[in-house]
N, C-alpha and C. Protein backbone atom coordinates (compact mmCIF):
# COMPACT_ATOMS: atom_id res chain seq x y z
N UNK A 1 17.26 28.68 -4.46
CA UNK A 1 16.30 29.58 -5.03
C UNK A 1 15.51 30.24 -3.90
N UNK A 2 15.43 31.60 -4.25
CA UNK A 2 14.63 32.68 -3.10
C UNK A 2 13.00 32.22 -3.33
N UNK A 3 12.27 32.36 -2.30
CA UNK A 3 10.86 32.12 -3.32
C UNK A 3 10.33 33.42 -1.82
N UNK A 4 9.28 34.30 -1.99
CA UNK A 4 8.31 34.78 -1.34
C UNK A 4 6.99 34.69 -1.43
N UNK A 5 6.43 34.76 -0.54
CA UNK A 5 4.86 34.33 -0.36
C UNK A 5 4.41 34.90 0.83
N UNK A 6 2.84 35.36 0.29
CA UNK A 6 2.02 36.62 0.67
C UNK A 6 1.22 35.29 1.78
N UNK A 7 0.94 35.38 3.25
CA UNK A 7 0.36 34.26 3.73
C UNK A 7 -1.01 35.20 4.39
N UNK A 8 -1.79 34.33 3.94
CA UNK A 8 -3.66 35.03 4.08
C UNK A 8 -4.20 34.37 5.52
N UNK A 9 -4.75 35.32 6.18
CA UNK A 9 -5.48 34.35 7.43
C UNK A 9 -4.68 33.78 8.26
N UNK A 10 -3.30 34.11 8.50
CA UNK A 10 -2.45 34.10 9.52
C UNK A 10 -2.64 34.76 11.01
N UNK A 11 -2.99 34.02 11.76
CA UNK A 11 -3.81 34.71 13.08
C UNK A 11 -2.95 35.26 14.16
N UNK A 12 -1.96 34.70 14.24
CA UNK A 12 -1.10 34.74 15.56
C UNK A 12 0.30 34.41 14.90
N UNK A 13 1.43 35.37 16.32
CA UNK A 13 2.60 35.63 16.11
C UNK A 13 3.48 33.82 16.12
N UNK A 14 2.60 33.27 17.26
CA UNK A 14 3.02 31.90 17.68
C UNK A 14 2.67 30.91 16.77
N UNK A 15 1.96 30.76 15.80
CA UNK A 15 1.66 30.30 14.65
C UNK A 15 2.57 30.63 13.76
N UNK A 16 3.54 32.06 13.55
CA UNK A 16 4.02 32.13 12.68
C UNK A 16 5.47 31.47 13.05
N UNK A 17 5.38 31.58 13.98
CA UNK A 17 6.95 31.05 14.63
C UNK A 17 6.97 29.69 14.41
N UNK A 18 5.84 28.93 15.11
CA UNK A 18 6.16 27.53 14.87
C UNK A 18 5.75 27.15 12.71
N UNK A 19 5.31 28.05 12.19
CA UNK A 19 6.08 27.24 10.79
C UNK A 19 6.63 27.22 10.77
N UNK A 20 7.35 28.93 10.72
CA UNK A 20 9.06 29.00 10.34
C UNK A 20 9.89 28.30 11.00
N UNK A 21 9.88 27.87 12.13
CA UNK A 21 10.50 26.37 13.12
C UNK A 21 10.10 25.10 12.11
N UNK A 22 8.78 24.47 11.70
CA UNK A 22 8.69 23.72 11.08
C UNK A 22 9.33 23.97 9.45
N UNK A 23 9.60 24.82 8.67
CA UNK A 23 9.88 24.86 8.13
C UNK A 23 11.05 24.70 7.62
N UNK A 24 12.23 25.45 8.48
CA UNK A 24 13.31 25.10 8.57
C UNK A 24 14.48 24.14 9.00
N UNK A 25 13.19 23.00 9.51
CA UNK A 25 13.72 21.76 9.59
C UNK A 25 13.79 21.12 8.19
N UNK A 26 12.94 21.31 6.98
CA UNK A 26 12.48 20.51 5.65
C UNK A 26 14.39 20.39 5.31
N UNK A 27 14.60 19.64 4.96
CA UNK A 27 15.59 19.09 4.06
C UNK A 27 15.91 20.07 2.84
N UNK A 28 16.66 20.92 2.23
CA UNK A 28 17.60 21.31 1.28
C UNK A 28 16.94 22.94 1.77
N UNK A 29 15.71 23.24 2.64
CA UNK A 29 15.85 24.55 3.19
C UNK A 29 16.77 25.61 3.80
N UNK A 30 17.52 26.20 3.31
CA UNK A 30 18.93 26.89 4.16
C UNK A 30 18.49 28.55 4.54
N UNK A 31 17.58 28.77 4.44
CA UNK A 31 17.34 29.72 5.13
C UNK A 31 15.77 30.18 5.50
N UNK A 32 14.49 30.89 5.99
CA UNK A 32 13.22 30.48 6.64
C UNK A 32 12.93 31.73 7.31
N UNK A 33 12.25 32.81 6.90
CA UNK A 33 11.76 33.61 7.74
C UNK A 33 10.41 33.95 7.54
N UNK A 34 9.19 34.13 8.96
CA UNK A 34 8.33 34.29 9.19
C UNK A 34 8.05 35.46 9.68
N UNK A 35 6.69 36.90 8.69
CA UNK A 35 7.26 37.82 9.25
C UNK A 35 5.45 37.87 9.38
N UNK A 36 5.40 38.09 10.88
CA UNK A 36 3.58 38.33 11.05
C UNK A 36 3.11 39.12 10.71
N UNK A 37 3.81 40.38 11.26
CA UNK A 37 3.60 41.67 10.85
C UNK A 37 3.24 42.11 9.67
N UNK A 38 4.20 41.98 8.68
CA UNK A 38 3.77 42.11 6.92
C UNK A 38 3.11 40.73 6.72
N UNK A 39 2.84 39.49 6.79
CA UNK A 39 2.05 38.19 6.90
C UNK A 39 3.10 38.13 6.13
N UNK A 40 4.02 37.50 5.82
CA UNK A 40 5.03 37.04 4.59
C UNK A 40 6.45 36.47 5.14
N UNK A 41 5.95 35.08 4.21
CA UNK A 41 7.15 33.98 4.09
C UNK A 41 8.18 34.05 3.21
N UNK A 42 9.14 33.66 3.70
CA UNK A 42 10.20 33.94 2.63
C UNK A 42 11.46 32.70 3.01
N UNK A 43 11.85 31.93 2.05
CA UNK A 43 12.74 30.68 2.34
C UNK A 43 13.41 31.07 1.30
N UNK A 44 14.79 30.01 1.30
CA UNK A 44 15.87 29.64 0.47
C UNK A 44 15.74 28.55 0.20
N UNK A 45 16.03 27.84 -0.49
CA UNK A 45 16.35 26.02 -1.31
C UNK A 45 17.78 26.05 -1.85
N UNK A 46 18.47 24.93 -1.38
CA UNK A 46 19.60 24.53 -2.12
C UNK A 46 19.69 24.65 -3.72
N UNK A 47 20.86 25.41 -4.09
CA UNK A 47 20.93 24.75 -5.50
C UNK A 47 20.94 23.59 -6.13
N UNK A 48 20.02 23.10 -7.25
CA UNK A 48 19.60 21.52 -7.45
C UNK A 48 18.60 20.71 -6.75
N UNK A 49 18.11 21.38 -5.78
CA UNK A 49 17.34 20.98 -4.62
C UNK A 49 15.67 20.89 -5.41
N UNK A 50 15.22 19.63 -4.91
CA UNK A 50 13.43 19.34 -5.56
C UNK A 50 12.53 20.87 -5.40
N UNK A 51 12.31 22.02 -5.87
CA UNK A 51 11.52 22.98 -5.73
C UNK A 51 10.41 22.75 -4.65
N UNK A 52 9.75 21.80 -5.76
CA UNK A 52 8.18 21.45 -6.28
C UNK A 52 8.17 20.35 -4.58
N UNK A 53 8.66 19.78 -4.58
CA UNK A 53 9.03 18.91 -3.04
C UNK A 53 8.39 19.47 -1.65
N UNK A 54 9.62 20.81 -1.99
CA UNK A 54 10.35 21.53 -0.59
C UNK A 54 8.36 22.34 -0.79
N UNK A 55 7.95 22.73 -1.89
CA UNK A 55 7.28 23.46 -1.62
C UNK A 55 5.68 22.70 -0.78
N UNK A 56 5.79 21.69 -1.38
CA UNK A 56 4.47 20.48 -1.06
C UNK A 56 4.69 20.79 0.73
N UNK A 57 6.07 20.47 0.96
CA UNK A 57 6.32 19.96 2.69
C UNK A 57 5.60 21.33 3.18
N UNK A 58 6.18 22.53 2.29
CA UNK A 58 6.29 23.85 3.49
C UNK A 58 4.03 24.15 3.63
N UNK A 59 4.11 23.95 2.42
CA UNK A 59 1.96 23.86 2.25
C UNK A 59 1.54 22.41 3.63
N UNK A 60 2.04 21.88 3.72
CA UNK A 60 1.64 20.69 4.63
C UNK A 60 1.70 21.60 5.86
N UNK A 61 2.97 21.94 6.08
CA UNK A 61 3.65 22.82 7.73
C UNK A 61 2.50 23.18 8.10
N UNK A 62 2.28 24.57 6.95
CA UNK A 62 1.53 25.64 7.19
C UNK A 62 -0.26 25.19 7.38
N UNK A 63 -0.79 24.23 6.76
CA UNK A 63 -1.85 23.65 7.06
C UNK A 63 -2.40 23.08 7.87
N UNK A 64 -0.68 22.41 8.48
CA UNK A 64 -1.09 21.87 9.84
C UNK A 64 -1.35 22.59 11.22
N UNK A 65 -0.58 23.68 11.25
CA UNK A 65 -0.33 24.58 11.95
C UNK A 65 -1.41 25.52 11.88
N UNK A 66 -1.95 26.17 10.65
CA UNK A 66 -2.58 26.95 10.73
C UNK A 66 -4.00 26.84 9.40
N UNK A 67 -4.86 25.91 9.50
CA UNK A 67 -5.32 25.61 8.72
C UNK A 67 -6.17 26.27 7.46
N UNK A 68 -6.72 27.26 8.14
CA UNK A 68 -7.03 28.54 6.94
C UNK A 68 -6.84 29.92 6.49
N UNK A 69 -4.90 29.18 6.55
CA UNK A 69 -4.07 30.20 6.20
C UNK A 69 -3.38 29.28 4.64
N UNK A 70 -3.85 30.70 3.68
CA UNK A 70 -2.64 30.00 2.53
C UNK A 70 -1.91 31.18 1.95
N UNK A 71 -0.81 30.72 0.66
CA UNK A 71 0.27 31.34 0.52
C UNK A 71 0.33 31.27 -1.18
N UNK A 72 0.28 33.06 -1.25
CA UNK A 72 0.25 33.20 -2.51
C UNK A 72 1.74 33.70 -3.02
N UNK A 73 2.64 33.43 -3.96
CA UNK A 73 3.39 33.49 -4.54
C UNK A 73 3.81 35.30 -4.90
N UNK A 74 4.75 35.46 -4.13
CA UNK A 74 5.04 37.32 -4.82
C UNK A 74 6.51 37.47 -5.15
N UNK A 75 7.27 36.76 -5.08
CA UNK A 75 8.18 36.78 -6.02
C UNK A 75 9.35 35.98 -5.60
């Protein structure tokens, strides 16, 4: 499943890199791009793959990394 997300308070290019690095390590993730420029995330999930899971890990990444940055859902 495609999912996109609008990311708020994203400061730096090197922040965006190391989610999308952290991100695309998560388990049933097969694809991960971080775009600074437009602020917007965009991943793939395996078919059958935990959604709700993959999505908890990628909110952890991004919190850790960049703490008052979050990610609103656009399609």
């Amino acid at each position: 499943m495609k999912k996109t997300y609008k990311l708020t308070d994203l400061c730096c290019a090197n922040c965006a890199a190391e989610i999308e690095r952290g991100i695309a390590k998560i388990k049933g993730v097969t694809l991960c791009n971080v775009n600074f420029v437009m602020q917007k995330l965009t991943f793939e999930t395996a078919e059958g793959g935990d959604d709700e899971a993959v999505i908890k890990k990628v909110k952890k990444i991004i919190r850790r990394v960049e703490p008052d940055c979050d990610m609103v859902e656009i399609g």
